[in-house]
PDB file of N, CA and C in Angstrom:
ATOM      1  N   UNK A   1       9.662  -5.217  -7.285  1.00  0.00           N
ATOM      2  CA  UNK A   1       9.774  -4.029  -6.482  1.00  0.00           C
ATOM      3  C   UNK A   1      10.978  -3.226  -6.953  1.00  0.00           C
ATOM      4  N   UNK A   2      10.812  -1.795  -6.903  1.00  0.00           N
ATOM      5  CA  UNK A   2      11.762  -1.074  -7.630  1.00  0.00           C
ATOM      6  C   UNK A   2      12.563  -0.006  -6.309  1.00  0.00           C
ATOM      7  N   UNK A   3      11.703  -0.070  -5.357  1.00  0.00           N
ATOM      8  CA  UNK A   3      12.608   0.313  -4.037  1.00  0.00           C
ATOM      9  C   UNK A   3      11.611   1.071  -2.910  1.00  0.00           C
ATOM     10  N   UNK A   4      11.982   1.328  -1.869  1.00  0.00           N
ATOM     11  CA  UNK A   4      11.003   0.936  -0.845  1.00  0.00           C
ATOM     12  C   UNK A   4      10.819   3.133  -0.811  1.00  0.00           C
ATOM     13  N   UNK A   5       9.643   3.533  -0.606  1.00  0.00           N
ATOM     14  CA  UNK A   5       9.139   5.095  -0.559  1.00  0.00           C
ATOM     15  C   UNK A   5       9.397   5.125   0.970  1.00  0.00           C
ATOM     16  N   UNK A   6       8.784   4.581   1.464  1.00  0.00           N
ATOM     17  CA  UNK A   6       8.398   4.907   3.222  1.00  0.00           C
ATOM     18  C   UNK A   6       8.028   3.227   4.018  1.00  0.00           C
ATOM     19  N   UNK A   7       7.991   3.952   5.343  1.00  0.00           N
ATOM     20  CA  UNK A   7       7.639   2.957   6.298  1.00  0.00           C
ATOM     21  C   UNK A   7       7.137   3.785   7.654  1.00  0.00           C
ATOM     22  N   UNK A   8       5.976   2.761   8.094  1.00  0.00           N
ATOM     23  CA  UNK A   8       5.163   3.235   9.506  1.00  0.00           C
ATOM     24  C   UNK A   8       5.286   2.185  10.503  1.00  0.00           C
ATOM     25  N   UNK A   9       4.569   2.474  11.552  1.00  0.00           N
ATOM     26  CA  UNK A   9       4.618   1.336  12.806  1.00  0.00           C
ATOM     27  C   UNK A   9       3.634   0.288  12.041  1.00  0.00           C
ATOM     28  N   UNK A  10       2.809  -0.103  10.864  1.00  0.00           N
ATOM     29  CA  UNK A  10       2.255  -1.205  10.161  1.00  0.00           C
ATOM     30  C   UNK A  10       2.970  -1.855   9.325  1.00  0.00           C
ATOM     31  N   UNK A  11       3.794  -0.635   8.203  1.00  0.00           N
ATOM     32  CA  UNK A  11       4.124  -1.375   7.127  1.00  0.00           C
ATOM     33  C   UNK A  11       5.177  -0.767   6.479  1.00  0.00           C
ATOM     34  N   UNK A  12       5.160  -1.295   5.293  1.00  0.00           N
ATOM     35  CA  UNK A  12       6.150  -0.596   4.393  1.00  0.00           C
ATOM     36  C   UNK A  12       5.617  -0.559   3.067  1.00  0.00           C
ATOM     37  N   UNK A  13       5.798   0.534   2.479  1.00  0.00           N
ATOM     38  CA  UNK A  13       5.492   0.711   1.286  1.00  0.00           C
ATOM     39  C   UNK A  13       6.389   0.944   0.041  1.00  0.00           C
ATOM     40  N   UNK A  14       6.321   0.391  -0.978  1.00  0.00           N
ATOM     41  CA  UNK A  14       7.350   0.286  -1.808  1.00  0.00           C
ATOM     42  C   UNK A  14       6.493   0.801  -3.104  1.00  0.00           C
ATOM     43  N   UNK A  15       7.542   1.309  -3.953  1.00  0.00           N
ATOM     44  CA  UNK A  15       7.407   1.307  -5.285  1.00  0.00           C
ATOM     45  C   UNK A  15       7.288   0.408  -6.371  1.00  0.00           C
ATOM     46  N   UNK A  16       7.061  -0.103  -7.036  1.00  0.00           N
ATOM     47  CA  UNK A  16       6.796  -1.474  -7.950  1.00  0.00           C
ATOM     48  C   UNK A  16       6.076  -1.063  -9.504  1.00  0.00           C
ATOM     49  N   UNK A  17       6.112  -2.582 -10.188  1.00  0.00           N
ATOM     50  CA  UNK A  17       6.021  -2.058 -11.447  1.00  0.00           C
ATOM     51  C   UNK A  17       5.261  -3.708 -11.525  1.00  0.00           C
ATOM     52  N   UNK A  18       4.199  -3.531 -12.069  1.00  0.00           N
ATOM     53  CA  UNK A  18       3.424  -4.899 -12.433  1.00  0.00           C
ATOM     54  C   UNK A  18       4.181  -5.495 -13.501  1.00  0.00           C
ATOM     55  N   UNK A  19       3.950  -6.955 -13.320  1.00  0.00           N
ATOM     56  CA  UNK A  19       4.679  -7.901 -13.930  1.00  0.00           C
ATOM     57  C   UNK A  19       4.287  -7.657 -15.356  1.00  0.00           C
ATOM     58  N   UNK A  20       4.889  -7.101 -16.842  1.00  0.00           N
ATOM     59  CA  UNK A  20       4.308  -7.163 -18.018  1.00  0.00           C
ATOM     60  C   UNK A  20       3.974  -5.862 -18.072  1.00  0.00           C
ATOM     61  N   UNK A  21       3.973  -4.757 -17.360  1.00  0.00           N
ATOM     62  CA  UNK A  21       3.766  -3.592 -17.538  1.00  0.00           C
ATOM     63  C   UNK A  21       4.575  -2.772 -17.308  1.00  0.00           C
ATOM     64  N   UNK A  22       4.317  -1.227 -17.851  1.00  0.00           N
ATOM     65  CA  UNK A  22       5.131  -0.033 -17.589  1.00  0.00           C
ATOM     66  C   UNK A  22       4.817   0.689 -16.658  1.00  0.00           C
ATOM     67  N   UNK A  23       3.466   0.860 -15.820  1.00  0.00           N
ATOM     68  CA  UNK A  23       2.608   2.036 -15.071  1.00  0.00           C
ATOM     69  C   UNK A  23       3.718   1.153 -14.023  1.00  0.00           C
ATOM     70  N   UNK A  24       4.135   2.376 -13.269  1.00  0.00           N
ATOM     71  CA  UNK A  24       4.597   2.467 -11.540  1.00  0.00           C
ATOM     72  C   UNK A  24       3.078   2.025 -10.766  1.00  0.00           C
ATOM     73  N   UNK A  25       3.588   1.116  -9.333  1.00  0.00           N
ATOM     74  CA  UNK A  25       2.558   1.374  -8.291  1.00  0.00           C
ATOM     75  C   UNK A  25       3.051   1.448  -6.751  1.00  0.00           C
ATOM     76  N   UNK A  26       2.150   1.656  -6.114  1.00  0.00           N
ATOM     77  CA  UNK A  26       2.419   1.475  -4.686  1.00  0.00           C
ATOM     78  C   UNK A  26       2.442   0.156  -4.299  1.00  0.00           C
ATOM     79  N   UNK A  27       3.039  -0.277  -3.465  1.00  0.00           N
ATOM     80  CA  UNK A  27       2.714  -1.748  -2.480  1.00  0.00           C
ATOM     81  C   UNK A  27       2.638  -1.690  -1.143  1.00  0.00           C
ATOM     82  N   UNK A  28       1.993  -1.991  -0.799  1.00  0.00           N
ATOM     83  CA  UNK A  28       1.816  -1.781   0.953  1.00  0.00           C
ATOM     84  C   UNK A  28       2.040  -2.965   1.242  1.00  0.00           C
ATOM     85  N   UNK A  29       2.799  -2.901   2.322  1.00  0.00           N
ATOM     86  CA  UNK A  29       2.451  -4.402   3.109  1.00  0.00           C
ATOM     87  C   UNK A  29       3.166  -4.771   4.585  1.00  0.00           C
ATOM     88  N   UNK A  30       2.588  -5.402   5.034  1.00  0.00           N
ATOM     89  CA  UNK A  30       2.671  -5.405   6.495  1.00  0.00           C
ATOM     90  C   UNK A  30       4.143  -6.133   7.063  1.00  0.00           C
ATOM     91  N   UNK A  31       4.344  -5.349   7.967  1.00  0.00           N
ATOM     92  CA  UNK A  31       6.001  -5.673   8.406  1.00  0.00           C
ATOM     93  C   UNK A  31       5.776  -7.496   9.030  1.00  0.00           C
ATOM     94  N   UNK A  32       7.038  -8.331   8.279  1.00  0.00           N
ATOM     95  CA  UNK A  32       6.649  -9.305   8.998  1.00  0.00           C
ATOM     96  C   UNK A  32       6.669 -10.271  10.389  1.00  0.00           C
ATOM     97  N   UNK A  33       7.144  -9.178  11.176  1.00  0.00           N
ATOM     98  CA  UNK A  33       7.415  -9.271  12.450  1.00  0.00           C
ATOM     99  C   UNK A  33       5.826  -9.190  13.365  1.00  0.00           C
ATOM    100  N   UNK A  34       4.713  -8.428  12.417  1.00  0.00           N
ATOM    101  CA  UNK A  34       3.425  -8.316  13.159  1.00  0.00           C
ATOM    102  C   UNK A  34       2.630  -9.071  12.216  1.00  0.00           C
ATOM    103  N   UNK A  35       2.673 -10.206  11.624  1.00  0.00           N
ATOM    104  CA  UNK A  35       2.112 -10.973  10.981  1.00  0.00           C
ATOM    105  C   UNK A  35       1.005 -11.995  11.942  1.00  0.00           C
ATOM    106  N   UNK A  36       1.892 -12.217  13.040  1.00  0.00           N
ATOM    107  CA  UNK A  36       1.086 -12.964  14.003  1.00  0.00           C
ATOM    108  C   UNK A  36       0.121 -12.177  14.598  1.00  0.00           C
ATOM    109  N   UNK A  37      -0.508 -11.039  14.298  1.00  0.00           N
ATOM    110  CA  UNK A  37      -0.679  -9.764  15.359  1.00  0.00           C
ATOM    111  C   UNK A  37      -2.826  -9.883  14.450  1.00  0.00           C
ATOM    112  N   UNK A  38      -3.517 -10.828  14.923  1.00  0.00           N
ATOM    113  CA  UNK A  38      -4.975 -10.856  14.154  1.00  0.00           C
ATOM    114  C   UNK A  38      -5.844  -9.349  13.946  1.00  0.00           C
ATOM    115  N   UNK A  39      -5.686  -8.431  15.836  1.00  0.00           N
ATOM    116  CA  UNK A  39      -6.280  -7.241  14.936  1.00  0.00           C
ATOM    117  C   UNK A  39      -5.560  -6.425  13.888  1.00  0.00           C
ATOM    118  N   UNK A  40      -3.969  -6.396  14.002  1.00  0.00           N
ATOM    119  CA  UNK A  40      -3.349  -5.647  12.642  1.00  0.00           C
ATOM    120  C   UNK A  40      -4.252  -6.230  11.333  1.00  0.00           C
ATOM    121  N   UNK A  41      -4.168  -7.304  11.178  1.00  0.00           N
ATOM    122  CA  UNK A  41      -4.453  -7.996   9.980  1.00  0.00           C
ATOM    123  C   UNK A  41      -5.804  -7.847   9.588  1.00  0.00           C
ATOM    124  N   UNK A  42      -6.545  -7.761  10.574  1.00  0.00           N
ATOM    125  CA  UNK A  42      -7.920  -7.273  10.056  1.00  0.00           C
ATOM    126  C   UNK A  42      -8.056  -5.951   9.956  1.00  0.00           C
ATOM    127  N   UNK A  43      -7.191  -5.217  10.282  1.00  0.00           N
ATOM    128  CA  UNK A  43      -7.383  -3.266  10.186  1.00  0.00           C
ATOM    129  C   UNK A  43      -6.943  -3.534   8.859  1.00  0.00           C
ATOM    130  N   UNK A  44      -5.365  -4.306   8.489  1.00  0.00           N
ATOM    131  CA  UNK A  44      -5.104  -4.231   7.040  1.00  0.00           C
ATOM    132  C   UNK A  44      -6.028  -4.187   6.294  1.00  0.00           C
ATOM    133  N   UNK A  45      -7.038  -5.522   6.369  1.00  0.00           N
ATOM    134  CA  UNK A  45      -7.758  -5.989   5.328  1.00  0.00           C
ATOM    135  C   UNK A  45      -8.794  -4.748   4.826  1.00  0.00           C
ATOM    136  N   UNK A  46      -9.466  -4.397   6.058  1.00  0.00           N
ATOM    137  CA  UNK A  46     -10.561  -3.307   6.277  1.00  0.00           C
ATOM    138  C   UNK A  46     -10.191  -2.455   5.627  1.00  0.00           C
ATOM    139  N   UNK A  47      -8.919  -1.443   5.840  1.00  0.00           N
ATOM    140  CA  UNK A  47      -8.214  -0.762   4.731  1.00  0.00           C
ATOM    141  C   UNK A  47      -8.295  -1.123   3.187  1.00  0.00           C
ATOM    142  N   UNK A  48      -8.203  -2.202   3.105  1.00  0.00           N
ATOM    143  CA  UNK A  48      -7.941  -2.698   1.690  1.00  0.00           C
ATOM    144  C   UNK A  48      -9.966  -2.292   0.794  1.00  0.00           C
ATOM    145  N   UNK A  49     -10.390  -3.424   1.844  1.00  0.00           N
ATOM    146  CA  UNK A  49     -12.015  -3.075   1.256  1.00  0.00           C
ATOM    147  C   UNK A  49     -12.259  -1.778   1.136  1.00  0.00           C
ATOM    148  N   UNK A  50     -12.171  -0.795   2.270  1.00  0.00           N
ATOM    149  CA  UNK A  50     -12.886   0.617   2.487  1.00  0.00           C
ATOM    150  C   UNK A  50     -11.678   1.558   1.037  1.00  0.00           C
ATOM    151  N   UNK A  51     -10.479   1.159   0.841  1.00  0.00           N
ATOM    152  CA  UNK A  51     -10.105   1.781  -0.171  1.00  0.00           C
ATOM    153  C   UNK A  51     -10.608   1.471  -1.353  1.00  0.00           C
ATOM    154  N   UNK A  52     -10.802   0.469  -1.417  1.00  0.00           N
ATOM    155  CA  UNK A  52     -11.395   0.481  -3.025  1.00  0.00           C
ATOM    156  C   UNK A  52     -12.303   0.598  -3.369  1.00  0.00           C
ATOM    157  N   UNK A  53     -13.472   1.172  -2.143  1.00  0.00           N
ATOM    158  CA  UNK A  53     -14.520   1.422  -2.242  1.00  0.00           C
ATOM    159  C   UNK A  53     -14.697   3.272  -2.760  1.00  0.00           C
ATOM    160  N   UNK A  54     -13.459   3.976  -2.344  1.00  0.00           N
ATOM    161  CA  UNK A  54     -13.196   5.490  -2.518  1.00  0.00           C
ATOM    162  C   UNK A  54     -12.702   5.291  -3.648  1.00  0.00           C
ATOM    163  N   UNK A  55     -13.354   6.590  -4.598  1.00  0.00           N
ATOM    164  CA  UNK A  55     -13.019   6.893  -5.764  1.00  0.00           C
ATOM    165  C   UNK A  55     -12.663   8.740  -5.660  1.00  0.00           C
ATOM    166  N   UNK A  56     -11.649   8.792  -6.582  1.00  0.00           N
ATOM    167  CA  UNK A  56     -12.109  10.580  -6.258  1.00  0.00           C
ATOM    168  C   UNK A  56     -10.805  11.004  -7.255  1.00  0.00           C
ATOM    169  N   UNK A  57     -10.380  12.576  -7.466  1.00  0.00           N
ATOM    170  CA  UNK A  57      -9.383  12.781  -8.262  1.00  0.00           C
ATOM    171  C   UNK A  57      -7.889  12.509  -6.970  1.00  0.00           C
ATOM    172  N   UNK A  58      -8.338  12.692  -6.146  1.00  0.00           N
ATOM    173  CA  UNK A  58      -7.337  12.807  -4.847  1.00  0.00           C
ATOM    174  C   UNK A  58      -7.131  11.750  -4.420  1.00  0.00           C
ATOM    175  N   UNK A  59      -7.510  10.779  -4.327  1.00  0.00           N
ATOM    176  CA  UNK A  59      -7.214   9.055  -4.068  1.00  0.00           C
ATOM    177  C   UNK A  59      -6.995   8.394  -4.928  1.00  0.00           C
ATOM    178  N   UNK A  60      -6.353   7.641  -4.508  1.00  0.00           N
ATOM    179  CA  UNK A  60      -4.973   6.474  -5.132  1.00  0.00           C
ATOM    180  C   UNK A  60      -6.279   5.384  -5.255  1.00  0.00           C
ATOM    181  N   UNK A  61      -6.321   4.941  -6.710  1.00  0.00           N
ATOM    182  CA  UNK A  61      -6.926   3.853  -6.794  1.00  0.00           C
ATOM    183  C   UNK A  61      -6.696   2.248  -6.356  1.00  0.00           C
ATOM    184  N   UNK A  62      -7.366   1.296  -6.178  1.00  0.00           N
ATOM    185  CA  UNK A  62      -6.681  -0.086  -5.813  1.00  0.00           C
ATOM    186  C   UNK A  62      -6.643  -0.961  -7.027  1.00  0.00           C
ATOM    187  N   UNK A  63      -5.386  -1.146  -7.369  1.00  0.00           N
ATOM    188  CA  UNK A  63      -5.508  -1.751  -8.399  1.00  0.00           C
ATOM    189  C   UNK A  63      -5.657  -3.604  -8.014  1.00  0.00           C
ATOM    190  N   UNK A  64      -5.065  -4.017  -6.882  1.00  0.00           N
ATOM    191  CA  UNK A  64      -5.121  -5.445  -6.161  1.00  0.00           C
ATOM    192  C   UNK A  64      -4.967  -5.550  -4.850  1.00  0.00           C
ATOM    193  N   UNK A  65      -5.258  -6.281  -3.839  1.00  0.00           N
ATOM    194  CA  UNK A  65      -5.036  -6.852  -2.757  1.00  0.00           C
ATOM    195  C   UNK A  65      -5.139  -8.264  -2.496  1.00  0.00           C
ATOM    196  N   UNK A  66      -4.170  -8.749  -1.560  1.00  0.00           N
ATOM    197  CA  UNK A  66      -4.621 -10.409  -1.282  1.00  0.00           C
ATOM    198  C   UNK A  66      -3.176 -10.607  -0.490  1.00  0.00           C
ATOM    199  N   UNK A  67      -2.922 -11.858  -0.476  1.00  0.00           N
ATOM    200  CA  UNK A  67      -2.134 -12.274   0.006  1.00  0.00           C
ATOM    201  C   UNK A  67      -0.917 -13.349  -0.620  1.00  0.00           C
ATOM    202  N   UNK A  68       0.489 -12.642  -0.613  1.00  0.00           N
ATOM    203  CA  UNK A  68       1.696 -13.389  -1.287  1.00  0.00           C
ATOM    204  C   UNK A  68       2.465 -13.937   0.100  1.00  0.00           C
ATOM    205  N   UNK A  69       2.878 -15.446  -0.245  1.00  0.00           N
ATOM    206  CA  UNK A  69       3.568 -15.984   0.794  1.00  0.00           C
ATOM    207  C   UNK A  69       3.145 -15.709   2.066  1.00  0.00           C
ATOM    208  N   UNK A  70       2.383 -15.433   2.829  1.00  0.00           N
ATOM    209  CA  UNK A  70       1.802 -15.094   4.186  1.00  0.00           C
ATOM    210  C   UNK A  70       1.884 -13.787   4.052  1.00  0.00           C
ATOM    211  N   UNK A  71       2.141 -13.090   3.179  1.00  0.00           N
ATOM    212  CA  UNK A  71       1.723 -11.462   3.659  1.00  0.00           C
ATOM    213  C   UNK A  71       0.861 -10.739   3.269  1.00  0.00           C
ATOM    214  N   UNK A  72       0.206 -10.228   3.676  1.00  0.00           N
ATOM    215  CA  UNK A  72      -1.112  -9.118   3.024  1.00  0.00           C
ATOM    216  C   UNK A  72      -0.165  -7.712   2.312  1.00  0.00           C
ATOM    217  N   UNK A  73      -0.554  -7.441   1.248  1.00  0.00           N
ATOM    218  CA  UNK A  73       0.139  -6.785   0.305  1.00  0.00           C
ATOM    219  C   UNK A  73      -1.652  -5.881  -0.285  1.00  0.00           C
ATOM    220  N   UNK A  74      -1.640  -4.605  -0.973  1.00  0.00           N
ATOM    221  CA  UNK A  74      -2.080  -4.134  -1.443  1.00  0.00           C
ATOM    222  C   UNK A  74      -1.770  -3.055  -2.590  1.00  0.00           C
ATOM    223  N   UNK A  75      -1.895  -3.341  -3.736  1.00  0.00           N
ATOM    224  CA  UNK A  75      -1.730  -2.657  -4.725  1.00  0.00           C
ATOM    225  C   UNK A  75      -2.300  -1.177  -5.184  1.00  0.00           C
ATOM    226  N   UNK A  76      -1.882  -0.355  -5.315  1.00  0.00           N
ATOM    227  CA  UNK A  76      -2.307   1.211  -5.443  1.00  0.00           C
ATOM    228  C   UNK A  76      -1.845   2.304  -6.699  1.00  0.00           C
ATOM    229  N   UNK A  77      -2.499   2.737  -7.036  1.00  0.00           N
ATOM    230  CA  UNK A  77      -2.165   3.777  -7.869  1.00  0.00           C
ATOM    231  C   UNK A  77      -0.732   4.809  -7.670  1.00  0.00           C
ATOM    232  N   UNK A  78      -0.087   4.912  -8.312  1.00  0.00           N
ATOM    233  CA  UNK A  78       1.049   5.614  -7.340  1.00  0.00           C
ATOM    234  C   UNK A  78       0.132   7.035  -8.362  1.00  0.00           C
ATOM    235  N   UNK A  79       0.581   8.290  -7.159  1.00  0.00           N
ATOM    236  CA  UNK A  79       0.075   9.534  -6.844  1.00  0.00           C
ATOM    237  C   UNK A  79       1.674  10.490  -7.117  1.00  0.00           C
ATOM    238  N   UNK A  80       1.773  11.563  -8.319  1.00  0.00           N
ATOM    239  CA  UNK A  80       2.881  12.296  -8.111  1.00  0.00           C
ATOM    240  C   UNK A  80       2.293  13.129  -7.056  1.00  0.00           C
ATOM    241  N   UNK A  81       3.590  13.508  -6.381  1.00  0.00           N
ATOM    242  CA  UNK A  81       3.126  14.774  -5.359  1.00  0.00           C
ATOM    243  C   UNK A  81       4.290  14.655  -4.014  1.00  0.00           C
ATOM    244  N   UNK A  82       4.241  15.839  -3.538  1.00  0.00           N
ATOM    245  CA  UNK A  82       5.378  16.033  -1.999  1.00  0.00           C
ATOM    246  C   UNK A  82       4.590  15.400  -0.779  1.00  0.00           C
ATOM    247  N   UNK A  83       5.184  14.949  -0.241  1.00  0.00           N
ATOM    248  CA  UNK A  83       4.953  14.050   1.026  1.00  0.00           C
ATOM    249  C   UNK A  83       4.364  15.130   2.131  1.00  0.00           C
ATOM    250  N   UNK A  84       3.306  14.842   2.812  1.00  0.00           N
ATOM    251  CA  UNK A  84       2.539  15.421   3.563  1.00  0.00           C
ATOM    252  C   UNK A  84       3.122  16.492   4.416  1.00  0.00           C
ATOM    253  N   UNK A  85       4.314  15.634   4.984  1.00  0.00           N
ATOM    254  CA  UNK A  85       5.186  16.697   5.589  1.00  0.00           C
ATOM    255  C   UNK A  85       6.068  17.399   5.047  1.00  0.00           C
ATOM    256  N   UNK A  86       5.980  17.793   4.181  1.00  0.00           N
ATOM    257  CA  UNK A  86       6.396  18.506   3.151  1.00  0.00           C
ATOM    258  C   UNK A  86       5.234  20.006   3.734  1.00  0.00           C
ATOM    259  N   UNK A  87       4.644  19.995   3.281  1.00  0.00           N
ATOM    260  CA  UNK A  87       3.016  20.513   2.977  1.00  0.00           C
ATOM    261  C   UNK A  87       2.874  21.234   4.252  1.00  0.00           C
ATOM    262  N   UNK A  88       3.313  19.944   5.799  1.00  0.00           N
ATOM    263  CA  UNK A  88       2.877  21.027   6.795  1.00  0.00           C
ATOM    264  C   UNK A  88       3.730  22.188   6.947  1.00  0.00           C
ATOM    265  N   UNK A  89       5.695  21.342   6.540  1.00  0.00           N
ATOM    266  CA  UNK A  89       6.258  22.663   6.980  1.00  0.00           C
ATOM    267  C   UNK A  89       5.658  23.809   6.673  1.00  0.00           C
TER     268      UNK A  89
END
């Protein structure tokens, strides 16, 4: 992990760099304070399937998902661009 972008009431998302490679990615993964929490963990997962099922020029591809040390983690395309709220101001 190369340092953390953001965080929500689910998770946190970090910046990262695959082991052996140069491409940047996203990491998602769930705060571990709601680990015990079964519907979070199944919205995670659901997320994980229904993303990698979307393809498009505007979506972040999945490059992995699963689970490290008890946490659900998901791997993503990192996307240049200004943060949403950016956009609404």
């Amino acid at each position: 992990m190369l340092g953390r972008i953001g965080a929500g009431g689910m998770g946190t998302v970090y910046l990262a760099r695959r082991e052996g490679a140069a491409t940047q990615v996203t990491l998602k993964t769930i705060n571990p304070d709601l680990l015990d929490n079964i519907n979070l963990l199944r919205r995670f997962q659901r997320e994980s399937e229904v993303l990698s099922l979307v393809s498009g020029a505007y979506t972040a591809r999945v490059f992995d998902a699963g689970v490290d040390d008890g946490r659900p983690y998901l791997a993503m395309e990192l996307l240049d661009g200004r943060p949403l709220d950016a956009h609404l101001e």
